[in-house]
ModelCIF file with pLDDT and N, C-alpha, C, O atoms, coordinates in Angstrom:
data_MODEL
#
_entry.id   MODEL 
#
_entity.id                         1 
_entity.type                       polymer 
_entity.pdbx_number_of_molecules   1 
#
_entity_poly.entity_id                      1 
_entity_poly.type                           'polypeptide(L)' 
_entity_poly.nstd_linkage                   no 
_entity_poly.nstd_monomer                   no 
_entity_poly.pdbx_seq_one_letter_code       
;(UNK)(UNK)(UNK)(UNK)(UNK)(UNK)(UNK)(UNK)(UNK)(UNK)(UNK)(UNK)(UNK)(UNK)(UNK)(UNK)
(UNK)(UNK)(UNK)(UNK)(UNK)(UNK)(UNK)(UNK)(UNK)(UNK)(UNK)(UNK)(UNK)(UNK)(UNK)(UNK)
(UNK)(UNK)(UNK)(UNK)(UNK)(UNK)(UNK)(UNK)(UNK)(UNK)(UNK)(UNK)(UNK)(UNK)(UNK)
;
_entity_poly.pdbx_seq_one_letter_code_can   XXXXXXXXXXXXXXXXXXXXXXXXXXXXXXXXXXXXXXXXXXXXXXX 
_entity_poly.pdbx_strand_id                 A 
#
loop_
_entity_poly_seq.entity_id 
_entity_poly_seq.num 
_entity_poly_seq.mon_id 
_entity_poly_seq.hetero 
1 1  UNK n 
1 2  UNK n 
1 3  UNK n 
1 4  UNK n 
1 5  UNK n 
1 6  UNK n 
1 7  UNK n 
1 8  UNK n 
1 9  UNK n 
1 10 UNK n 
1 11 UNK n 
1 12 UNK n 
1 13 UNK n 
1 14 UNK n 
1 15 UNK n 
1 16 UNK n 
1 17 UNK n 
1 18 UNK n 
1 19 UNK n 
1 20 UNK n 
1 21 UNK n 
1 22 UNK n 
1 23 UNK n 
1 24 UNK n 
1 25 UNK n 
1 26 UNK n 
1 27 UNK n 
1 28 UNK n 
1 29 UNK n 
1 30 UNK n 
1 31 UNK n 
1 32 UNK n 
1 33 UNK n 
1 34 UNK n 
1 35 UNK n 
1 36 UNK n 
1 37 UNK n 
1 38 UNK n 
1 39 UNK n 
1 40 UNK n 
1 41 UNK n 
1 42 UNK n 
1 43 UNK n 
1 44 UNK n 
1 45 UNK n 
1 46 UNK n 
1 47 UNK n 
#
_struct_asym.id          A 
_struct_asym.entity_id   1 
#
loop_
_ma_qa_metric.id 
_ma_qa_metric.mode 
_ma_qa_metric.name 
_ma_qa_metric.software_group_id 
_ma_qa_metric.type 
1 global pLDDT . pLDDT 
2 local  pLDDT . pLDDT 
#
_ma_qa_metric_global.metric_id      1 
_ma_qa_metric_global.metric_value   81.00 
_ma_qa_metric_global.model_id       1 
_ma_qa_metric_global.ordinal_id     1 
#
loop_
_ma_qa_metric_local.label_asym_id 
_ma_qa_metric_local.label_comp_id 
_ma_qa_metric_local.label_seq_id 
_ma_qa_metric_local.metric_id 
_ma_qa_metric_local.metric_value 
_ma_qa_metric_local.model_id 
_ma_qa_metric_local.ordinal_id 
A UNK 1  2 47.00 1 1  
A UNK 2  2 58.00 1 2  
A UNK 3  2 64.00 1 3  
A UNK 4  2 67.00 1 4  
A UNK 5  2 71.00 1 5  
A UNK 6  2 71.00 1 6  
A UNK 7  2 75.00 1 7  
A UNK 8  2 74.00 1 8  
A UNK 9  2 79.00 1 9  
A UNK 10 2 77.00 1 10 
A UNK 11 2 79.00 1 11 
A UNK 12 2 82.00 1 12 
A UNK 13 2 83.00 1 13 
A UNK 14 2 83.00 1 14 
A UNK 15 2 84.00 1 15 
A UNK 16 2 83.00 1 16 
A UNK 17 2 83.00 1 17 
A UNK 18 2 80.00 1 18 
A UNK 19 2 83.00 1 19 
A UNK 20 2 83.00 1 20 
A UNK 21 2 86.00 1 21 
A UNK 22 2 88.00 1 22 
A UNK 23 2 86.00 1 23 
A UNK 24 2 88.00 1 24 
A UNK 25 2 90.00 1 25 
A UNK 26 2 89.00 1 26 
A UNK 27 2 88.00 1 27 
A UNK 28 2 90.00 1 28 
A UNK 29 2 89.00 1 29 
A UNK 30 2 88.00 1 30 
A UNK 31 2 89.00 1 31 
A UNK 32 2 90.00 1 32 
A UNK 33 2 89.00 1 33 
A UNK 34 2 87.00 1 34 
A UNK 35 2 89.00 1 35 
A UNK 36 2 89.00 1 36 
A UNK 37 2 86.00 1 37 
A UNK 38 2 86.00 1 38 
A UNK 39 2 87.00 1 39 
A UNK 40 2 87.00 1 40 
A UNK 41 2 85.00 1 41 
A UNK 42 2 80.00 1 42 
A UNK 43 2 74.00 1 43 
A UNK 44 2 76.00 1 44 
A UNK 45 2 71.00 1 45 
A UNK 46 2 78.00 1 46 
A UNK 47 2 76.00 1 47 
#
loop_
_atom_site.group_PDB 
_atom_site.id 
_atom_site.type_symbol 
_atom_site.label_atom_id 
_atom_site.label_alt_id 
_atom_site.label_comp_id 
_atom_site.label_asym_id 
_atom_site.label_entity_id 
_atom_site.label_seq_id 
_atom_site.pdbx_PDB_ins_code 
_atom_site.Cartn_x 
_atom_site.Cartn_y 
_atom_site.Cartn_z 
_atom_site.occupancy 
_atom_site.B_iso_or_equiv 
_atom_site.pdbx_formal_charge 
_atom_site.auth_seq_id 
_atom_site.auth_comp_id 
_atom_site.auth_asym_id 
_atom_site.auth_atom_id 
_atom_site.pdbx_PDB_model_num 
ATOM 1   N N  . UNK A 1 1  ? -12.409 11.665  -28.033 1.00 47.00 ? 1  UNK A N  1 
ATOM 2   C CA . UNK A 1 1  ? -12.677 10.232  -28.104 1.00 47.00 ? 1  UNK A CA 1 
ATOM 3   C C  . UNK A 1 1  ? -12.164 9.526   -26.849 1.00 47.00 ? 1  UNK A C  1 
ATOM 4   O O  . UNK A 1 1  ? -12.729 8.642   -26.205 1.00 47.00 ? 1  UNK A O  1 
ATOM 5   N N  . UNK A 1 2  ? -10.903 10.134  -26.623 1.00 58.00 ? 2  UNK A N  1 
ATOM 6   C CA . UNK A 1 2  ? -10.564 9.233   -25.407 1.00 58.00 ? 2  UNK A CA 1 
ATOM 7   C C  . UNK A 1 2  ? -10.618 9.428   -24.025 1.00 58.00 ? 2  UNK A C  1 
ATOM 8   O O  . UNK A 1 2  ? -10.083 8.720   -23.172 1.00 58.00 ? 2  UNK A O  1 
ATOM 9   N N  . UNK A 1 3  ? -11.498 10.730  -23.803 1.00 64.00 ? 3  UNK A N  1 
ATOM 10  C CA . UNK A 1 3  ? -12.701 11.806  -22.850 1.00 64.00 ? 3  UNK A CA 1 
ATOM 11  C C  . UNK A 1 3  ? -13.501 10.709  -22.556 1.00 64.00 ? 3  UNK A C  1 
ATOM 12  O O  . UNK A 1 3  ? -13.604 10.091  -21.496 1.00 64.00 ? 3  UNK A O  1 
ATOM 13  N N  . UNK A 1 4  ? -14.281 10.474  -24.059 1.00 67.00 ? 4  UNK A N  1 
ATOM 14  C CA . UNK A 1 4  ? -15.813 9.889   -23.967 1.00 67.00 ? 4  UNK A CA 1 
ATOM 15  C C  . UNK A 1 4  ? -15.312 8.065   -23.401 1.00 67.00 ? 4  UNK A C  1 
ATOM 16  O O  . UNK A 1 4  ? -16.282 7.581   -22.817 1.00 67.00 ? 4  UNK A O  1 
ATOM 17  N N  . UNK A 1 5  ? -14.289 7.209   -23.444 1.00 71.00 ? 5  UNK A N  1 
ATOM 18  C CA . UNK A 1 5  ? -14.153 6.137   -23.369 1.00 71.00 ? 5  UNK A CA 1 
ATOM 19  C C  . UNK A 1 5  ? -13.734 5.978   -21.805 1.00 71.00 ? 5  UNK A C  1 
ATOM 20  O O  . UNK A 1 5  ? -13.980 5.074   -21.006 1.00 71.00 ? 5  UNK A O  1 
ATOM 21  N N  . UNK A 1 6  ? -13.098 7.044   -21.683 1.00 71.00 ? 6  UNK A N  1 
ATOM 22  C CA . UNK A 1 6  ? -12.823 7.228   -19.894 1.00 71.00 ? 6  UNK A CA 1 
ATOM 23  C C  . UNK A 1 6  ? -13.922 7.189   -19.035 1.00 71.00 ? 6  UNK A C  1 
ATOM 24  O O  . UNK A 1 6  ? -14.092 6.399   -18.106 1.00 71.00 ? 6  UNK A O  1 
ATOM 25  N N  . UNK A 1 7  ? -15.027 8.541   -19.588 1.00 75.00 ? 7  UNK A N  1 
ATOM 26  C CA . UNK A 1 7  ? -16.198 8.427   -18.898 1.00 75.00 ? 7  UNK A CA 1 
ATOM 27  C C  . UNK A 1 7  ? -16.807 6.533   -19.073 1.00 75.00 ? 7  UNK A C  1 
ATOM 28  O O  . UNK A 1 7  ? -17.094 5.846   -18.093 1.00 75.00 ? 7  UNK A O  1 
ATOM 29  N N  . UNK A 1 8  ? -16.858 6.184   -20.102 1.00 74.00 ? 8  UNK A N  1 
ATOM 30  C CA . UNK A 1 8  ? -17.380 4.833   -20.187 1.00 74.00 ? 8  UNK A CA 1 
ATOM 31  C C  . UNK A 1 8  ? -16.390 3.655   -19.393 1.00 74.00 ? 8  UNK A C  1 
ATOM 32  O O  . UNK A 1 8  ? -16.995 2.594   -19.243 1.00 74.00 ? 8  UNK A O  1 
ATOM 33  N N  . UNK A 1 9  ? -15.125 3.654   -18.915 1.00 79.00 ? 9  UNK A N  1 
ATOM 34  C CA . UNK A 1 9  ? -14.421 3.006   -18.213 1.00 79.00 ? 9  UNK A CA 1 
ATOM 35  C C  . UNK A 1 9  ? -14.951 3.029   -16.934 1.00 79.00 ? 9  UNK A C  1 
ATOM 36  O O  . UNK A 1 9  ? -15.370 2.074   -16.278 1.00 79.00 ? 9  UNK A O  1 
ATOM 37  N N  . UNK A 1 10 ? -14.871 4.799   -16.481 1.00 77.00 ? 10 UNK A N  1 
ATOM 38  C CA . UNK A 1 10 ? -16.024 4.802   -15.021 1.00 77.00 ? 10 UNK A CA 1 
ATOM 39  C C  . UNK A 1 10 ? -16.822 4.603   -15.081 1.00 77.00 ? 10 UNK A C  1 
ATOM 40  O O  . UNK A 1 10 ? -16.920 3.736   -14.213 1.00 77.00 ? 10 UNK A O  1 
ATOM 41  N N  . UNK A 1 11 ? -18.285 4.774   -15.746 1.00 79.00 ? 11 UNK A N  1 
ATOM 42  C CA . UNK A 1 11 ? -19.251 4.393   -15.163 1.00 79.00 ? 11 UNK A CA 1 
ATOM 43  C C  . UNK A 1 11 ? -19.329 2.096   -15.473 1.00 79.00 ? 11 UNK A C  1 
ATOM 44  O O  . UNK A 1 11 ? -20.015 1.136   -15.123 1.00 79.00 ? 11 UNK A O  1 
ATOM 45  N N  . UNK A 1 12 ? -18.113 2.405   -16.316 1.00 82.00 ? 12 UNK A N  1 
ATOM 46  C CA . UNK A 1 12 ? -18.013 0.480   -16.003 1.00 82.00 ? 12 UNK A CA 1 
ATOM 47  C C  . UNK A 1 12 ? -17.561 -0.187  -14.643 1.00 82.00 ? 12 UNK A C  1 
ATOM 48  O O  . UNK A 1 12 ? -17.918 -1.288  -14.223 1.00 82.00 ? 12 UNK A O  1 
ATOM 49  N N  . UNK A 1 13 ? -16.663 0.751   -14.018 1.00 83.00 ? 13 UNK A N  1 
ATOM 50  C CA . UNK A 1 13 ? -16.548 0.023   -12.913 1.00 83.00 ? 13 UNK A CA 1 
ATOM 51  C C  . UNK A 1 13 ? -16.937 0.515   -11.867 1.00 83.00 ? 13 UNK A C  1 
ATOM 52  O O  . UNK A 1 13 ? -16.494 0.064   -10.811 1.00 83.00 ? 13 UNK A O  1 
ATOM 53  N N  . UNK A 1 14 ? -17.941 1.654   -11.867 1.00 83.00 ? 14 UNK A N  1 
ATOM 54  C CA . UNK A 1 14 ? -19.155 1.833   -10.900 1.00 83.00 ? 14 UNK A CA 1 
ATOM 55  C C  . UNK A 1 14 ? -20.158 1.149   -11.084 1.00 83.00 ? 14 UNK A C  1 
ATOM 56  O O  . UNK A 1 14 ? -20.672 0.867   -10.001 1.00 83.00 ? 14 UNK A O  1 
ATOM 57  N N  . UNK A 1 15 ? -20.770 0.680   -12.056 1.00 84.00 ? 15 UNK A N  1 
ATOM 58  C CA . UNK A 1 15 ? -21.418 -0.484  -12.406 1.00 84.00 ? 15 UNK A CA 1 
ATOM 59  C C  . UNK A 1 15 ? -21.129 -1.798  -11.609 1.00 84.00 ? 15 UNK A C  1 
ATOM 60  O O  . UNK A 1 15 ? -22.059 -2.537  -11.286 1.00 84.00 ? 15 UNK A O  1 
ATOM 61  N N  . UNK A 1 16 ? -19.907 -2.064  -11.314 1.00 83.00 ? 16 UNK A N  1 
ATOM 62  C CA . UNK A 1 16 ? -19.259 -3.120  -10.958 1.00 83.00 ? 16 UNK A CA 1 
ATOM 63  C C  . UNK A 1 16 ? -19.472 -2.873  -9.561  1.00 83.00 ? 16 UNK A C  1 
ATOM 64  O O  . UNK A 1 16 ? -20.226 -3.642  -8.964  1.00 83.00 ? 16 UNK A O  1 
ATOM 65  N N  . UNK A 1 17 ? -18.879 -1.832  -8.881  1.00 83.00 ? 17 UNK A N  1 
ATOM 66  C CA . UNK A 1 17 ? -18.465 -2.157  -7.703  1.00 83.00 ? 17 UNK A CA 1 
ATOM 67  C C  . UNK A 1 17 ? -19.982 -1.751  -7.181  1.00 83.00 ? 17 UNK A C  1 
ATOM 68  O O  . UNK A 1 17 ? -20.145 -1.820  -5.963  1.00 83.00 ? 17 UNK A O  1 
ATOM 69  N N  . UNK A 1 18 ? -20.927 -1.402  -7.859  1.00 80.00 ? 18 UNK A N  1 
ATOM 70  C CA . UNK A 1 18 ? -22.407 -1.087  -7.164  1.00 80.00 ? 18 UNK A CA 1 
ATOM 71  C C  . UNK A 1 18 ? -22.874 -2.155  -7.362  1.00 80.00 ? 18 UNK A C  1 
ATOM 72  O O  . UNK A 1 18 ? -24.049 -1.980  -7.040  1.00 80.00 ? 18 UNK A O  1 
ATOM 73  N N  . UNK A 1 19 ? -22.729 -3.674  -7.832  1.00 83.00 ? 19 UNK A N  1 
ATOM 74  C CA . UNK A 1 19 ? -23.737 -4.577  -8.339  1.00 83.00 ? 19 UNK A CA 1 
ATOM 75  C C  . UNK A 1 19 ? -23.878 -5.426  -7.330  1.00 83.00 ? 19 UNK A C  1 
ATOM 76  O O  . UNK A 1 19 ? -23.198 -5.356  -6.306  1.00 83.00 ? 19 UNK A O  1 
ATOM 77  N N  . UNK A 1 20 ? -24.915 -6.430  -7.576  1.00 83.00 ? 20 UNK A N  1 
ATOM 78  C CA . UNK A 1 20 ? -25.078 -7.416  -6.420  1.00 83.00 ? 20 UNK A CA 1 
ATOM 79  C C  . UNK A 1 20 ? -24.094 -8.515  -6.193  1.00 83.00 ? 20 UNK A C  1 
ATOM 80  O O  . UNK A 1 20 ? -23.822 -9.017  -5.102  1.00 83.00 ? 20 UNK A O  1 
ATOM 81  N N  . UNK A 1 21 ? -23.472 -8.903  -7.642  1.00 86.00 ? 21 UNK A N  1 
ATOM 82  C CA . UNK A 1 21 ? -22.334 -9.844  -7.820  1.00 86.00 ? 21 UNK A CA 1 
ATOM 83  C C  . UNK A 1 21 ? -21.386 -9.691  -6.883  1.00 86.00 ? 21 UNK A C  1 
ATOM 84  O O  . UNK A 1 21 ? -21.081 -10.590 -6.099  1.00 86.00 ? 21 UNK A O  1 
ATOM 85  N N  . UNK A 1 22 ? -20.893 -8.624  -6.901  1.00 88.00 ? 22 UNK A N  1 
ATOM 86  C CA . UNK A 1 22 ? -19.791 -7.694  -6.461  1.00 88.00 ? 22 UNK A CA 1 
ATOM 87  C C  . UNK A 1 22 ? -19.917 -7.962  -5.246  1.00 88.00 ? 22 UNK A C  1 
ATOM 88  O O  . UNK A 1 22 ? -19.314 -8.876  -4.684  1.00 88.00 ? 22 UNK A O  1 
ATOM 89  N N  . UNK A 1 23 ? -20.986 -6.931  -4.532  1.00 86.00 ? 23 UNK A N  1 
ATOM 90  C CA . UNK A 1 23 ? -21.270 -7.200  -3.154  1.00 86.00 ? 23 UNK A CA 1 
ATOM 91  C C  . UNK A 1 23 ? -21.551 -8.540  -2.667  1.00 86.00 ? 23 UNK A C  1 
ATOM 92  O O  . UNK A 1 23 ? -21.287 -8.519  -1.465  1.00 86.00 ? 23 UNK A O  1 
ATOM 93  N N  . UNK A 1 24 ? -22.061 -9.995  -3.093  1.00 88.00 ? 24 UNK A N  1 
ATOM 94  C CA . UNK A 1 24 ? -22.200 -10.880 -2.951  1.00 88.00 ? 24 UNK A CA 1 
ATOM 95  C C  . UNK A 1 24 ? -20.468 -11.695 -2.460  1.00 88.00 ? 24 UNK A C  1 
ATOM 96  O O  . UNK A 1 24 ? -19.981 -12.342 -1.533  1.00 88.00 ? 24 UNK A O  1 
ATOM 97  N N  . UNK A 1 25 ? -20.128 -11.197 -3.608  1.00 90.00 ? 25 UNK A N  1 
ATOM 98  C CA . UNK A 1 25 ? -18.577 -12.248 -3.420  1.00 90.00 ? 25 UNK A CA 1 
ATOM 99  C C  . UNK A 1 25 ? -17.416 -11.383 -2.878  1.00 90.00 ? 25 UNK A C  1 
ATOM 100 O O  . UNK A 1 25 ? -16.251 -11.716 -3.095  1.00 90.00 ? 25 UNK A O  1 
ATOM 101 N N  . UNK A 1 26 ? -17.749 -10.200 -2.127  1.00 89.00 ? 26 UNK A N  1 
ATOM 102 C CA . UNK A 1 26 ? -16.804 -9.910  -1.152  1.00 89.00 ? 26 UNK A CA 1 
ATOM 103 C C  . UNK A 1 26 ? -17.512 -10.387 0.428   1.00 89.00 ? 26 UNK A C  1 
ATOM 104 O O  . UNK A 1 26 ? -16.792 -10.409 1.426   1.00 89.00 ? 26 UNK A O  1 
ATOM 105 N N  . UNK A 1 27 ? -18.825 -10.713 0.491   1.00 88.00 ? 27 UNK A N  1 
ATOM 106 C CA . UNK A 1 27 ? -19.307 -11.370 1.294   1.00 88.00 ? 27 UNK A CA 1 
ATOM 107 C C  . UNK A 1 27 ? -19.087 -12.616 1.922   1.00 88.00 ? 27 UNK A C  1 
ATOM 108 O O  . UNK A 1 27 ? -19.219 -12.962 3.096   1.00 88.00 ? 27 UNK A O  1 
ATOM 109 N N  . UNK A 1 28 ? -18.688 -13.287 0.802   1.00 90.00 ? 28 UNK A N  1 
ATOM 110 C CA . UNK A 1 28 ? -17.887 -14.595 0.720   1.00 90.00 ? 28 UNK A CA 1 
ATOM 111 C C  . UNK A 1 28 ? -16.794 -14.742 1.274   1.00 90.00 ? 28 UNK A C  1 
ATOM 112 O O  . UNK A 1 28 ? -16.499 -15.768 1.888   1.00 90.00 ? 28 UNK A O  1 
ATOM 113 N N  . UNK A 1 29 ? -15.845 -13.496 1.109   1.00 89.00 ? 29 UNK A N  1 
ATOM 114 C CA . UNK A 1 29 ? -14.570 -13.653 1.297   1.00 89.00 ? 29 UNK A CA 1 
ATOM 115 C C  . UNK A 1 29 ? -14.295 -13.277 2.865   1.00 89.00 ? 29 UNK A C  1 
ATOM 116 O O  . UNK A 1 29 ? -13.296 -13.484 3.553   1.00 89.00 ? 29 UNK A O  1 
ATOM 117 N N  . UNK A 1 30 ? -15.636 -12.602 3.207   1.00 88.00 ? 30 UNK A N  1 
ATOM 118 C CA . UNK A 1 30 ? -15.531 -11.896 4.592   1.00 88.00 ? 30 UNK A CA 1 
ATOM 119 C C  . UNK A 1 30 ? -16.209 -13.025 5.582   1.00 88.00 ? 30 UNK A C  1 
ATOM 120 O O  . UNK A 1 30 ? -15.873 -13.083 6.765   1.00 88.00 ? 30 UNK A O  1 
ATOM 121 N N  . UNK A 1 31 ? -17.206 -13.935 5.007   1.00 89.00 ? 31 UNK A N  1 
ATOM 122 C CA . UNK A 1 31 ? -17.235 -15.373 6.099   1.00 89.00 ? 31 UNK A CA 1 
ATOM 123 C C  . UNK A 1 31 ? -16.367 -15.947 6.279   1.00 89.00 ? 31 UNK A C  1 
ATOM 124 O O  . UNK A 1 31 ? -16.013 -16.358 7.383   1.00 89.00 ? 31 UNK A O  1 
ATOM 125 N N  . UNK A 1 32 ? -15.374 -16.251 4.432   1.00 90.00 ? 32 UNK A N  1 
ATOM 126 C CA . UNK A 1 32 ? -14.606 -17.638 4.786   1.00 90.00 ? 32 UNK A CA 1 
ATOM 127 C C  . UNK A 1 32 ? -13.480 -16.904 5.970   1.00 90.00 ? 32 UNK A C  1 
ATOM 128 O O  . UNK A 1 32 ? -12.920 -17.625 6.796   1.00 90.00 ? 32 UNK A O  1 
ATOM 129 N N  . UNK A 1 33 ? -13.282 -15.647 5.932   1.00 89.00 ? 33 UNK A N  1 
ATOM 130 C CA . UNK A 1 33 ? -11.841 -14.691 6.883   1.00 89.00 ? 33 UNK A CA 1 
ATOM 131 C C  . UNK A 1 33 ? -12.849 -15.167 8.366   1.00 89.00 ? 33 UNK A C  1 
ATOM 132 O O  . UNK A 1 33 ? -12.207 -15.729 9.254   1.00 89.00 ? 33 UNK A O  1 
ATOM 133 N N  . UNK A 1 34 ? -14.271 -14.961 8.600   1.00 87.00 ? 34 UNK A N  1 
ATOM 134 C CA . UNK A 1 34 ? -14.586 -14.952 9.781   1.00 87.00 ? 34 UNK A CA 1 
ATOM 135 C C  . UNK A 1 34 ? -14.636 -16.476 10.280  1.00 87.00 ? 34 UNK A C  1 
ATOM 136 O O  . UNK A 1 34 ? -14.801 -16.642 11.488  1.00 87.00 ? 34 UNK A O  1 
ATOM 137 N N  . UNK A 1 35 ? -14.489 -17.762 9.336   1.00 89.00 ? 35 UNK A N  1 
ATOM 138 C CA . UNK A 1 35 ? -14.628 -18.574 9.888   1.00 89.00 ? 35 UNK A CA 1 
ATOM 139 C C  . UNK A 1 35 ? -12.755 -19.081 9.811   1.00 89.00 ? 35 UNK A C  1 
ATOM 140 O O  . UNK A 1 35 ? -12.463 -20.120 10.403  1.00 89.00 ? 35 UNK A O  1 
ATOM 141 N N  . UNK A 1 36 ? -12.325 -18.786 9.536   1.00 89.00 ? 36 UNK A N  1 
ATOM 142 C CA . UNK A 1 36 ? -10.934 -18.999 9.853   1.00 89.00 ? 36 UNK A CA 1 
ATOM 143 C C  . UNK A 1 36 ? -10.525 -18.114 11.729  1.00 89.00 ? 36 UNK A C  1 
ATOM 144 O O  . UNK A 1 36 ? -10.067 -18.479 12.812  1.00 89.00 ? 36 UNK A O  1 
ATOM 145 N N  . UNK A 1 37 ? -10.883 -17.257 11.306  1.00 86.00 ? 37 UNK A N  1 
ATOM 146 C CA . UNK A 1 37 ? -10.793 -16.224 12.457  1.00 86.00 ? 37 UNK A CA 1 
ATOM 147 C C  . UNK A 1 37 ? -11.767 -16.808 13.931  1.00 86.00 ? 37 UNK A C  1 
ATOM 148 O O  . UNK A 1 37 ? -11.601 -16.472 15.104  1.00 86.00 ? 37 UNK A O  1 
ATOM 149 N N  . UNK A 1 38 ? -12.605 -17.601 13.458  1.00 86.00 ? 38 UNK A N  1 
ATOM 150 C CA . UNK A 1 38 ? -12.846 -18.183 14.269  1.00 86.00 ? 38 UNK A CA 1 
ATOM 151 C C  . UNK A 1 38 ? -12.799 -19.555 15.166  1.00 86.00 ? 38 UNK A C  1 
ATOM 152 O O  . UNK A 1 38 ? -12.974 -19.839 16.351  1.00 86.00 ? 38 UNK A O  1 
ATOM 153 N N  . UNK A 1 39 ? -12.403 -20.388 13.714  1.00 87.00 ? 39 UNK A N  1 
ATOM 154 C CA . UNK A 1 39 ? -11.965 -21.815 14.606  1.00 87.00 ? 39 UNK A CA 1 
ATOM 155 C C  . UNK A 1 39 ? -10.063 -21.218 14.633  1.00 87.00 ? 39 UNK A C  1 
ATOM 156 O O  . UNK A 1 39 ? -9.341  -21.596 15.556  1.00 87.00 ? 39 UNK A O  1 
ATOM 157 N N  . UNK A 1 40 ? -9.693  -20.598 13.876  1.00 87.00 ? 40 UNK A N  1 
ATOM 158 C CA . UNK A 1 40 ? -7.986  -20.709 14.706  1.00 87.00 ? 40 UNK A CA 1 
ATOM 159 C C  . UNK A 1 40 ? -7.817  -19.329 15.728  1.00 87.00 ? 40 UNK A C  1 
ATOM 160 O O  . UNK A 1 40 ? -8.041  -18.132 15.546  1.00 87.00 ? 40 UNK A O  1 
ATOM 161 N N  . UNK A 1 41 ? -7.477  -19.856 16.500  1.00 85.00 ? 41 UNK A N  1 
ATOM 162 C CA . UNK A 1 41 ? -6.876  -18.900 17.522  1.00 85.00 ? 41 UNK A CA 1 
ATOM 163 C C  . UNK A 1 41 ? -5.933  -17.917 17.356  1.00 85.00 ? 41 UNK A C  1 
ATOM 164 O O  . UNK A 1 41 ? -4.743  -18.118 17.110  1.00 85.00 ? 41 UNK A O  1 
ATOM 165 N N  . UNK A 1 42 ? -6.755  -16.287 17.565  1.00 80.00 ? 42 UNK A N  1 
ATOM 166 C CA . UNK A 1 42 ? -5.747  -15.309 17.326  1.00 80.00 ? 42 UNK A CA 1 
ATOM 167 C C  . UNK A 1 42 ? -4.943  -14.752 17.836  1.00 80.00 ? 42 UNK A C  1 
ATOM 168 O O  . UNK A 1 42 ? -5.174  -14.690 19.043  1.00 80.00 ? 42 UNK A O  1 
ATOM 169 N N  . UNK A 1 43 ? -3.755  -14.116 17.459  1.00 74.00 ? 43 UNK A N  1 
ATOM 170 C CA . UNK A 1 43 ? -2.884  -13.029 17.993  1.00 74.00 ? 43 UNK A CA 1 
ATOM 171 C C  . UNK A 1 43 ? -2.474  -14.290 19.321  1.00 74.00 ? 43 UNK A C  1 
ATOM 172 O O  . UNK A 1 43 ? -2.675  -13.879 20.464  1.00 74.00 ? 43 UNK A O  1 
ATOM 173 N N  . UNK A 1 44 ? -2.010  -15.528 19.212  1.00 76.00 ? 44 UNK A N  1 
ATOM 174 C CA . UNK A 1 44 ? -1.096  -16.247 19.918  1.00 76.00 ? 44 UNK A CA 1 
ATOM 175 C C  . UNK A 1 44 ? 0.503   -16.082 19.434  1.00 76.00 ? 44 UNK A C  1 
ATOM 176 O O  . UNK A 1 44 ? 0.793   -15.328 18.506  1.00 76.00 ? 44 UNK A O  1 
ATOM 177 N N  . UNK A 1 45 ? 1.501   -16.860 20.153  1.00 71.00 ? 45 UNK A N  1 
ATOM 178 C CA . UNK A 1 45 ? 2.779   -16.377 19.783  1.00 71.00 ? 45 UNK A CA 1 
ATOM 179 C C  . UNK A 1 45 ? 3.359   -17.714 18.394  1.00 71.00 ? 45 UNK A C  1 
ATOM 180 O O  . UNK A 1 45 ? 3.269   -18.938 18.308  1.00 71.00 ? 45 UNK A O  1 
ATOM 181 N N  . UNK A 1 46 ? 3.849   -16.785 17.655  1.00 78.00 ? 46 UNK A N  1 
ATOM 182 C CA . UNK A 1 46 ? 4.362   -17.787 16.527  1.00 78.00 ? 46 UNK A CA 1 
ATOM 183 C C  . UNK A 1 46 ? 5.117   -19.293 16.616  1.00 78.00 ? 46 UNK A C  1 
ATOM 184 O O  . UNK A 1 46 ? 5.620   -19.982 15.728  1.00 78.00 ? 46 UNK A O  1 
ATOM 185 N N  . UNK A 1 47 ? 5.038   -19.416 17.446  1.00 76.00 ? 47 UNK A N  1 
ATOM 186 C CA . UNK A 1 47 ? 5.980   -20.415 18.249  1.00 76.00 ? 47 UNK A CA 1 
ATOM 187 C C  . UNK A 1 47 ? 4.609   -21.385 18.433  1.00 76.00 ? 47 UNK A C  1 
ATOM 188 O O  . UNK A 1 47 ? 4.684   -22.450 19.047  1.00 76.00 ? 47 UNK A O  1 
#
């Protein structure tokens, strides 16, 4: 029983990480990083 619920845990979050949702809203997260990355200036001194 707890074989068969494992297999159903994986193919739940291969489901997940294959979906369009998924891929959509790490997309998101990788503009808002590129538009930070782009109006602030990188690798200057902390100061």
């Amino acid at each position: 029983m707890s074989s068969s619920s494992s297999r159903v845990r994986g193919a739940e979050i291969i489901e997940l990480l294959g979906s369009m949702r998924f891929a959509i809203s790490l997309l998101v997260f990788i503009c808002v990083a590129s538009l930070i990355g782009t109006v602030l200036p990188q690798n200057q001194a902390t100061n």
